[in-house]
Protein backbone atom coordinates (compact mmCIF):
# COMPACT_ATOMS: atom_id res chain seq x y z
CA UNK A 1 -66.28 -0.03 47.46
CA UNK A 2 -64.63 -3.73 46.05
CA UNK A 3 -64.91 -6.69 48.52
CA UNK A 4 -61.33 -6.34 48.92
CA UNK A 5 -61.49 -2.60 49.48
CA UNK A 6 -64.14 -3.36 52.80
CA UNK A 7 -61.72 -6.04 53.99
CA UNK A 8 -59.03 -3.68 54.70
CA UNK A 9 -61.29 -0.67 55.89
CA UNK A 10 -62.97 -4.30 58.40
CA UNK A 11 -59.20 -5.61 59.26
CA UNK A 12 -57.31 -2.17 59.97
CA UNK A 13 -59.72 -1.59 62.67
CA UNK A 14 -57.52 -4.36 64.01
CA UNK A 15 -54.35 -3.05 64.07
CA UNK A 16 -52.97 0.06 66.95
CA UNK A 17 -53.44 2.78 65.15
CA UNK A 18 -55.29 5.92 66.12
CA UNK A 19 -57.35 8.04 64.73
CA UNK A 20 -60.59 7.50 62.09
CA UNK A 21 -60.29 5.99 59.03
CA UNK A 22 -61.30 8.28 56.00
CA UNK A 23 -60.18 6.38 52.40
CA UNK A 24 -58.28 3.89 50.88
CA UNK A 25 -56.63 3.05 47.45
CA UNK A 26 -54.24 0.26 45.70
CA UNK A 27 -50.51 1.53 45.62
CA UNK A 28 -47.35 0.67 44.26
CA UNK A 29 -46.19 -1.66 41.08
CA UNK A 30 -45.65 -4.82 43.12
CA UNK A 31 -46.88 -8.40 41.49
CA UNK A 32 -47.52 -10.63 44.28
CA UNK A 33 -48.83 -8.87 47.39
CA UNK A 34 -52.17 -6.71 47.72
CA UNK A 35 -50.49 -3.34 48.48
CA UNK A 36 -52.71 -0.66 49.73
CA UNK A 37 -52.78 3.34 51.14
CA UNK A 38 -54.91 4.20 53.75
CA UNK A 39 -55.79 7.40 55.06
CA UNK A 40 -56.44 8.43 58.79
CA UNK A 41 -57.75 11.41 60.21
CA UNK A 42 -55.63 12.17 63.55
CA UNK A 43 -56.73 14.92 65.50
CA UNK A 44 -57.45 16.87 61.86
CA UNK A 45 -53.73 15.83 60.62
CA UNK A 46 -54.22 13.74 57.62
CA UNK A 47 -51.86 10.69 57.76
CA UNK A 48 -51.36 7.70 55.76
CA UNK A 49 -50.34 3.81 56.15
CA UNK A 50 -49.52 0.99 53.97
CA UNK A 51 -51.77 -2.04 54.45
CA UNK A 52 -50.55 -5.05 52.32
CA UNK A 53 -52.30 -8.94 52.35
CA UNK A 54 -49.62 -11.13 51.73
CA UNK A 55 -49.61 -13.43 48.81
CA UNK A 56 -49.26 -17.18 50.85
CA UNK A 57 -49.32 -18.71 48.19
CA UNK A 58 -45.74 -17.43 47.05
CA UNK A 59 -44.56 -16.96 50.33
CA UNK A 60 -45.60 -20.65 52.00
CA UNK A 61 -45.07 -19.73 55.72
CA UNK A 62 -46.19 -16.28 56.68
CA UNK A 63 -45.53 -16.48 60.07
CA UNK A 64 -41.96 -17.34 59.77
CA UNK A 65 -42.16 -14.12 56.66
CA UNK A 66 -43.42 -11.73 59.52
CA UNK A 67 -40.87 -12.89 62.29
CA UNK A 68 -38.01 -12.22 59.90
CA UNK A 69 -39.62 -8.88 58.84
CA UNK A 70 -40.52 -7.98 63.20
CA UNK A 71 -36.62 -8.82 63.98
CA UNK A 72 -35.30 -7.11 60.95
CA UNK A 73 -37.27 -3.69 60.91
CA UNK A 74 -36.78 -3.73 65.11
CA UNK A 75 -32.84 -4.41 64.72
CA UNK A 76 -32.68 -1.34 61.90
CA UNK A 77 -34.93 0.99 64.01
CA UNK A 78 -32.25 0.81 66.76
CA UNK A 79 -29.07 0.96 64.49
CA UNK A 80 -30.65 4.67 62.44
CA UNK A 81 -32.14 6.06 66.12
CA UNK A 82 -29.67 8.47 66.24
CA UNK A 83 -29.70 9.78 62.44
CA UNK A 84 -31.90 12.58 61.36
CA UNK A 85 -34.95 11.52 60.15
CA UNK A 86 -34.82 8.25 61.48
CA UNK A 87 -38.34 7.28 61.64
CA UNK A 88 -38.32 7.14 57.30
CA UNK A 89 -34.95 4.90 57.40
CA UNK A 90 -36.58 1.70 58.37
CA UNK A 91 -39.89 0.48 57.95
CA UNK A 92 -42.11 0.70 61.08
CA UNK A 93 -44.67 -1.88 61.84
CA UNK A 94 -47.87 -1.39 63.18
CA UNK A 95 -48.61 -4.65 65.34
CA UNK A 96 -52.26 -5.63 65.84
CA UNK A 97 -54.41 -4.76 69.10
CA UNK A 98 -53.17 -7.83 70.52
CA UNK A 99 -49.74 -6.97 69.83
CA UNK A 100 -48.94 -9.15 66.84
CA UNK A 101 -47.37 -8.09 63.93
CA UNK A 102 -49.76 -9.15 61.74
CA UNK A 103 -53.30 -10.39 61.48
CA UNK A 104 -55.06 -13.30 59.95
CA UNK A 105 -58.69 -12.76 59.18
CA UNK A 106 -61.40 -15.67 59.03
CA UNK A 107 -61.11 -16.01 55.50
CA UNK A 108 -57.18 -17.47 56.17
CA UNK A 109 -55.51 -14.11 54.52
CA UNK A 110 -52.65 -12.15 56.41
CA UNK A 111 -52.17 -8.87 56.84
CA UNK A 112 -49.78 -6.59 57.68
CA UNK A 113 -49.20 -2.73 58.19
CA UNK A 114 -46.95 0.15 58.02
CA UNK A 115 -46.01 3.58 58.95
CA UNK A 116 -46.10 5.27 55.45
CA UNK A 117 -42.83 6.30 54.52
CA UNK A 118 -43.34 10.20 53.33
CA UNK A 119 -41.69 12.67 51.07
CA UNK A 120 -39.68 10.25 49.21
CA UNK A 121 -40.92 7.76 46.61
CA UNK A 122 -39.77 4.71 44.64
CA UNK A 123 -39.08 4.45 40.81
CA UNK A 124 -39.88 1.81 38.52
CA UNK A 125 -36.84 2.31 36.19
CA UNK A 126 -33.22 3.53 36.97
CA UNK A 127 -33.03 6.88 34.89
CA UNK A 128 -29.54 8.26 36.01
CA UNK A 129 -26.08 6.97 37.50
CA UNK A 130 -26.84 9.56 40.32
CA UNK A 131 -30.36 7.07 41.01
CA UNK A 132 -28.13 3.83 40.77
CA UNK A 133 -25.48 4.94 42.92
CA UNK A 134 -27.92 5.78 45.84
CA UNK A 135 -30.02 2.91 45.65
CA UNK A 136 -26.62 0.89 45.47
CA UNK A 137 -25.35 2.90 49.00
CA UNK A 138 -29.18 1.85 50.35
CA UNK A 139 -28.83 -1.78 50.10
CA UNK A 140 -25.24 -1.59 51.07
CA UNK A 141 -26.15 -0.19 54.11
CA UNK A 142 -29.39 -2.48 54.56
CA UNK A 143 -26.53 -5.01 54.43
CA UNK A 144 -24.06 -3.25 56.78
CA UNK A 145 -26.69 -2.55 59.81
CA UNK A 146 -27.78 -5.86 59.59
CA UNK A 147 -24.50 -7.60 59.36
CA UNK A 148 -24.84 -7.48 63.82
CA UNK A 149 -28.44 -9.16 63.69
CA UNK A 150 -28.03 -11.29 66.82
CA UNK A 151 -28.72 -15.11 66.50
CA UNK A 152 -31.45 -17.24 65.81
CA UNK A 153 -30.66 -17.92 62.16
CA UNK A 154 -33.67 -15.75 59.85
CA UNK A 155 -35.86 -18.10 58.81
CA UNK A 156 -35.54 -19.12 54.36
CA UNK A 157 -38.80 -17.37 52.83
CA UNK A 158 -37.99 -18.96 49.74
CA UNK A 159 -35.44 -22.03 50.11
CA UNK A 160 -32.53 -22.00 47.92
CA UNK A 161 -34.08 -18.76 46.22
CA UNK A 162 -30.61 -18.53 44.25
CA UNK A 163 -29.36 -22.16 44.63
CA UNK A 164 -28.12 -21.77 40.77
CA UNK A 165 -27.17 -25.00 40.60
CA UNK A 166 -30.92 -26.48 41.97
CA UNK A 167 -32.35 -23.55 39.23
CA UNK A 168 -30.07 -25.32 36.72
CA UNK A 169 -31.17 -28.79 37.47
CA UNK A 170 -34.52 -27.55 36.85
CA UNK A 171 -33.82 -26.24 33.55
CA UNK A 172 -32.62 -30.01 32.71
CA UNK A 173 -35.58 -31.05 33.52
CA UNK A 174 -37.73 -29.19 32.04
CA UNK A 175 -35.34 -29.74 28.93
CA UNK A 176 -35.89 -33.39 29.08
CA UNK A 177 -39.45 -33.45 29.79
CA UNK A 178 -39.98 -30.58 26.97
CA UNK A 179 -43.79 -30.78 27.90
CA UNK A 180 -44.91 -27.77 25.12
CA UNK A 181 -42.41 -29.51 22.78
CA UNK A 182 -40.76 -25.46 22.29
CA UNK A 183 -37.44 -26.82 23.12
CA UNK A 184 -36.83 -26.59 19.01
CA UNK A 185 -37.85 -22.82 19.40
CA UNK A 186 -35.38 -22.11 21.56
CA UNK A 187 -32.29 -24.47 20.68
CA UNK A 188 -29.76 -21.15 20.68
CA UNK A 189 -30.52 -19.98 24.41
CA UNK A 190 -30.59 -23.75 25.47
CA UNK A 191 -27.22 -24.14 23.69
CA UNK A 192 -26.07 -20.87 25.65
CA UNK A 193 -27.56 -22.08 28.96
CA UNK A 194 -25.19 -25.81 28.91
CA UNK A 195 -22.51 -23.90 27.43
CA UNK A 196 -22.31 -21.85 30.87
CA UNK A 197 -23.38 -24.86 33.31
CA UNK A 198 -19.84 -24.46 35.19
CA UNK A 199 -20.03 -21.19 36.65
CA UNK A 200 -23.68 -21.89 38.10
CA UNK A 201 -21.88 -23.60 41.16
CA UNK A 202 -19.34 -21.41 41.60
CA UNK A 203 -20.90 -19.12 44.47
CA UNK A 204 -22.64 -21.95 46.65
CA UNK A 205 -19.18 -24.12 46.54
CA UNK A 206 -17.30 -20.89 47.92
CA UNK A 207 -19.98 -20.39 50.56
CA UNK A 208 -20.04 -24.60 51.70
CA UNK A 209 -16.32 -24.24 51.39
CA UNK A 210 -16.42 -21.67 53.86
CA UNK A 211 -14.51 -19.03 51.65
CA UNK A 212 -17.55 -16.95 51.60
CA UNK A 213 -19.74 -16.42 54.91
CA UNK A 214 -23.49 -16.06 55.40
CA UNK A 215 -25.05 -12.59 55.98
CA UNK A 216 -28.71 -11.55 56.06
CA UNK A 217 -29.88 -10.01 52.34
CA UNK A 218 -32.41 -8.61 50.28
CA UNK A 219 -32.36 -10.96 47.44
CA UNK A 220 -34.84 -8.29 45.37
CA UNK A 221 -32.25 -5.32 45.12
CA UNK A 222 -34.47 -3.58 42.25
CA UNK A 223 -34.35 -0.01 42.14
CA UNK A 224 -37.98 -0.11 43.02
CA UNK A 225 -37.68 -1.07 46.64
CA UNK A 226 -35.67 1.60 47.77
CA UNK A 227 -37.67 5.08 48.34
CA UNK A 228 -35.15 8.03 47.23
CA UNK A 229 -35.93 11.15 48.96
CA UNK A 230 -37.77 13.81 47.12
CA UNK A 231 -35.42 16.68 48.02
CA UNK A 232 -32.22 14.91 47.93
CA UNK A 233 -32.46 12.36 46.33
CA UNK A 234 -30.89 10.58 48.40
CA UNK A 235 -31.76 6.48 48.90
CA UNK A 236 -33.84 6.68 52.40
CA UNK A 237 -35.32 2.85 53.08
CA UNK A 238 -35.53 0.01 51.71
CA UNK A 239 -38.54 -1.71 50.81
CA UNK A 240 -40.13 -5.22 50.24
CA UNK A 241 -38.48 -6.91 53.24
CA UNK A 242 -40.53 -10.30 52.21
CA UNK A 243 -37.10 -12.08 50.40
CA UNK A 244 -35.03 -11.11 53.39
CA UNK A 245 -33.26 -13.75 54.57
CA UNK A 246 -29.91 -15.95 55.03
CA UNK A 247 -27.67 -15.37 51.78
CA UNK A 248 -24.89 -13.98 50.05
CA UNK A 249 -24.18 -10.40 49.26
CA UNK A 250 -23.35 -10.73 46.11
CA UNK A 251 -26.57 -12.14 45.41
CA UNK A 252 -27.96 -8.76 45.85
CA UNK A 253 -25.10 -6.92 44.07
CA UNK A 254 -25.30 -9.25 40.99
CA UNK A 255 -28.72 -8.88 41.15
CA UNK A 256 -28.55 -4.97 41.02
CA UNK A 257 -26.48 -5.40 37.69
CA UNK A 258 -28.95 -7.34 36.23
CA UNK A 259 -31.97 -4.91 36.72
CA UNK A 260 -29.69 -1.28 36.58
CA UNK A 261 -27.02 -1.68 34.13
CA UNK A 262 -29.33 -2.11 31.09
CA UNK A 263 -31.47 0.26 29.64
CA UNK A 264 -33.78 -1.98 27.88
CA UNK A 265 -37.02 -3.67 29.38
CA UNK A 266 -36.71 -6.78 30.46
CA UNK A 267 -39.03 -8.29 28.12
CA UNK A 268 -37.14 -6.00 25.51
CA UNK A 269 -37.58 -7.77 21.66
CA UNK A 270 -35.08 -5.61 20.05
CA UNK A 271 -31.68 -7.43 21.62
CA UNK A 272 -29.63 -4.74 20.13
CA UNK A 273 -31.00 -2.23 23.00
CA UNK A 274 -29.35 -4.33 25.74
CA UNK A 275 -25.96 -3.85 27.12
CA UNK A 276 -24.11 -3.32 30.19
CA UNK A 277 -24.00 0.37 30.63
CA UNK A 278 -20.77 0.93 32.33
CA UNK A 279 -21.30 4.26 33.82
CA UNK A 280 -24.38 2.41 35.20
CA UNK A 281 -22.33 -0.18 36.63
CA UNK A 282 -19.56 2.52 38.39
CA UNK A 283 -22.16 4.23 39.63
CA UNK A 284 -23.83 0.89 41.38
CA UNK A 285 -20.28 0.11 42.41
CA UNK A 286 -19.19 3.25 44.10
CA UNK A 287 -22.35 3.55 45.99
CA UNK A 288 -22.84 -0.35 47.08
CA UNK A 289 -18.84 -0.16 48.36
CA UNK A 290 -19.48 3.46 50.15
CA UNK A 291 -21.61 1.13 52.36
CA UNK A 292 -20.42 -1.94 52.29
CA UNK A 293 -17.01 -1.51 51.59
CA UNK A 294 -15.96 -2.37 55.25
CA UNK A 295 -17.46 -5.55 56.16
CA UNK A 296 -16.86 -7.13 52.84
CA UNK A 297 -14.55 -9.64 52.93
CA UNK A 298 -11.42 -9.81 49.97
CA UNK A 299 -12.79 -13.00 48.55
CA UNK A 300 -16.70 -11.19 48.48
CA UNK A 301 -15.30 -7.86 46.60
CA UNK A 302 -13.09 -10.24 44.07
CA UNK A 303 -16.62 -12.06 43.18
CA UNK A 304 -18.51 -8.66 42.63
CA UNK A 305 -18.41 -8.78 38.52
CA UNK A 306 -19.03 -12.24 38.60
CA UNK A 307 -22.08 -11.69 40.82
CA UNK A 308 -23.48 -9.54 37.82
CA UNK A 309 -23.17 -12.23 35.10
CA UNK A 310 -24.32 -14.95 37.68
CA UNK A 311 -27.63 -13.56 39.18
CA UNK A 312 -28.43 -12.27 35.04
CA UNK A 313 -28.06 -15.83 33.97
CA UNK A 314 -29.52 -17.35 36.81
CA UNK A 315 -32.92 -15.36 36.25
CA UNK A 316 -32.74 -16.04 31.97
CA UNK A 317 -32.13 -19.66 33.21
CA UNK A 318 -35.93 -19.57 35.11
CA UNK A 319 -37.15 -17.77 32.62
CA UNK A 320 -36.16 -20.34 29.49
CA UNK A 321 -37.38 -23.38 32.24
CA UNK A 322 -40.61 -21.37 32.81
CA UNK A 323 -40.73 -21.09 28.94
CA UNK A 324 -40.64 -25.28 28.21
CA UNK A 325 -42.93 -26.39 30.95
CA UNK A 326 -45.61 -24.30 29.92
CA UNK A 327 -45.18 -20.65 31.41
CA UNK A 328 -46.15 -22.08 34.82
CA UNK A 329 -44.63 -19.68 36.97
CA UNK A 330 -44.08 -16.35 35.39
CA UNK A 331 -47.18 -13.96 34.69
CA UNK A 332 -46.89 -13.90 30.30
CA UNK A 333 -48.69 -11.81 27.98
CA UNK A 334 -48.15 -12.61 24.39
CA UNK A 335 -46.83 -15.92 23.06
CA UNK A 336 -43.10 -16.34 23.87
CA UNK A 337 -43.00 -13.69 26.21
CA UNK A 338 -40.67 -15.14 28.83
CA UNK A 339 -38.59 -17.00 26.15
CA UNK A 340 -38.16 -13.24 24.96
CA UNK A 341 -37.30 -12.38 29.05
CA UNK A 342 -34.58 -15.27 28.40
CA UNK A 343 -33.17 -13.80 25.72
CA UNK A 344 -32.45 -10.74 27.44
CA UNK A 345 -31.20 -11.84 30.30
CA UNK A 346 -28.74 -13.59 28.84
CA UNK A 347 -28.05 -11.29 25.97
CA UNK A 348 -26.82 -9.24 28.86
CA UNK A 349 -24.80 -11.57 30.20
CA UNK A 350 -22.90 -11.42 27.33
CA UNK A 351 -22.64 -8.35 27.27
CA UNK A 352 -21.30 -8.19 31.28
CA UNK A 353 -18.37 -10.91 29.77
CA UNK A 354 -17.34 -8.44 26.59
CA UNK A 355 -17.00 -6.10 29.63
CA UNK A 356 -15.77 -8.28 31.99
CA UNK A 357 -12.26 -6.85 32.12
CA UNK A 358 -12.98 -3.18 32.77
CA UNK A 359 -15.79 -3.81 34.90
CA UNK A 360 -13.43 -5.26 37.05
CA UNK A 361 -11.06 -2.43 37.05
CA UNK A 362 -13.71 -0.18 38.47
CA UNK A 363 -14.19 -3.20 41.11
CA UNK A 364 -10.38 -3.04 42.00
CA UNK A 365 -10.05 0.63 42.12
CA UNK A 366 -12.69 1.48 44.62
């Protein structure tokens, strides 16, 4: 058994959970939290939890993490109470024997647990317009249950997370610092990055002009964090609650556009493979409005498309600033790689803006 492997089997005898512990095994595709399933023996039933040590060096200020993730997954448990099958449409935390919810061992790491969410699973790439239209309705509805969450303000997990205008600034400086000296490898995406410096402040002036309002979000609307039933099909709960926090919808819309509407990886070297798949994009639409369509606000479902472009260039923008200072940030495995991410991203952009037009047309007809 790893070291790590004995510290969960050590710490899960600190959590309220019954029965005996039998095995234990990584899980899942995640990047930056220790994500684990453990088996229990209850009574002879077999039954299985998710034990996950979160990363603090990402996320700063676990505790605040946790009390976002305690209200949140409370407030959803008593909006889907009613619904069949309630207990797998919100995560349910375990809390510790002394009623926490979560633990921090002596070495300084925290943990958390959950009820494992069964019969349904998540996948790692959107394969059908069926797939993007459910996970769309998922985080729609994540959106619409939580749109009551009572006051105190959630506390930022990540400040200004997509503050495109702070991610731009960044870029500029990384631009004039050119630390690596690559900016002469990458002259045509920096060209494209200035050339689109306008529209990075269009969604945070709407929002301190008041024209857009506040909600609580995802901000990691990948298909991969919601866990689509395996009979159905159908998009049962969403996942990775770490990023949720005070934002804008359309943050998570544009940021299901980026990762759904293109079939290429993201790292994807052949640029010809990317582009805005519009049946890919109806699909999100008709889903994501299904759910949210009601609380939205006129001036949130006119910025919908514009989301799309945003959030894509907003990530190729990290991506080309992670790229000249060095590839500080972003896990890389081969020289260039997340100037090649850049690429993408805003290869796809492009794409969204030759599409622009029709894309909208869906938008207005839902």
């Amino acid at each position: 058994m790893t070291p790590l492997l004995h510290d969960i089997h050590v710490v899960s005898a600190q959590f309220h959970m019954l029965g005996d512990f039998v095995d234990v095994a990584p899980y899942g595709s995640g990047h930056i939290n220790d994500t684990f399933c453990a088996v229990y023996d209850q009574g002879g039933t077999r039954v299985r939890y998710i034990h996950q040590r979160i990363n603090h060096r990402i996320f700063k200020n676990p505790e605040a993490l946790m009390a976002n993730v305690e209200r949140v997954t409370r407030h959803l448990a008593g909006k889907v109470a009613n619904l069949p099958d309630a207990s797998r449409r919100a995560l349910t935390l375990v809390p510790t024997r002394g009623g926490q919810p979560f633990l921090r061992d002596a070495a300084g790491n925290y943990w958390r647990t959950y009820v494992f969410v069964e019969k349904a699973k998540t996948y790692d790439a959107i394969e059908t317009p069926a797939q993007a239209f459910e996970a769309a309705k998922a985080f729609g509805m994540f959106q619409r249950l939580l749109a009551d969450l009572p006051e105190p303000r959630l506390h930022d997990t990540i400040p200004d997370f997509h503050h495109t205008p702070k991610r731009f600034e960044a870029l500029e400086r990384a631009l004039q610092a050119d630390a690596r000296n690559r900016a002469k490898d990458a002259a045509p995406e920096i060209a494209f990055a200035l050339n689109h410096k306008a529209m990075t402040s269009v969604l945070v002036d709407a929002l301190a002009r008041g024209e857009l309002p506040e909600r609580v979000t995802h901000n990691d609307t990948k298909l991969n964090n919601v866990m689509l039933d395996d009979a159905s099909g159908e998009g049962i709960c969403v996942i990775d609650l770490d990023t949720v926090m005070p934002g804008l919808v359309l943050y998570d819309f544009g940021d299901m556009v980026r990762t759904s509407t293109s079939p290429a990886r993201e790292d994807e070297q052949d640029l010809s493979k990317i582009v805005m798949q519009r049946p890919m994009f109806e699909a999100l639409a008709r889903g994501y409005m299904e759910a949210a369509g009601e609380f939205l606000t006129p001036a949130e479902k006119s910025l919908l498309v514009f989301s799309g472009k945003l959030i894509t260039l907003e990530i190729g923008i990290r991506f080309l600033t992670d790229y000249l200072a060095g590839d500080a940030y972003f896990k890389v495995h081969r020289e260039g790689h997340n100037l090649d991410r850049c690429r993408t991203q805003f290869k796809l952009v492009q794409s969204i803006e030759e599409n622009e037009g029709a894309m909208q047309a869906i938008v207005n007809g839902l």
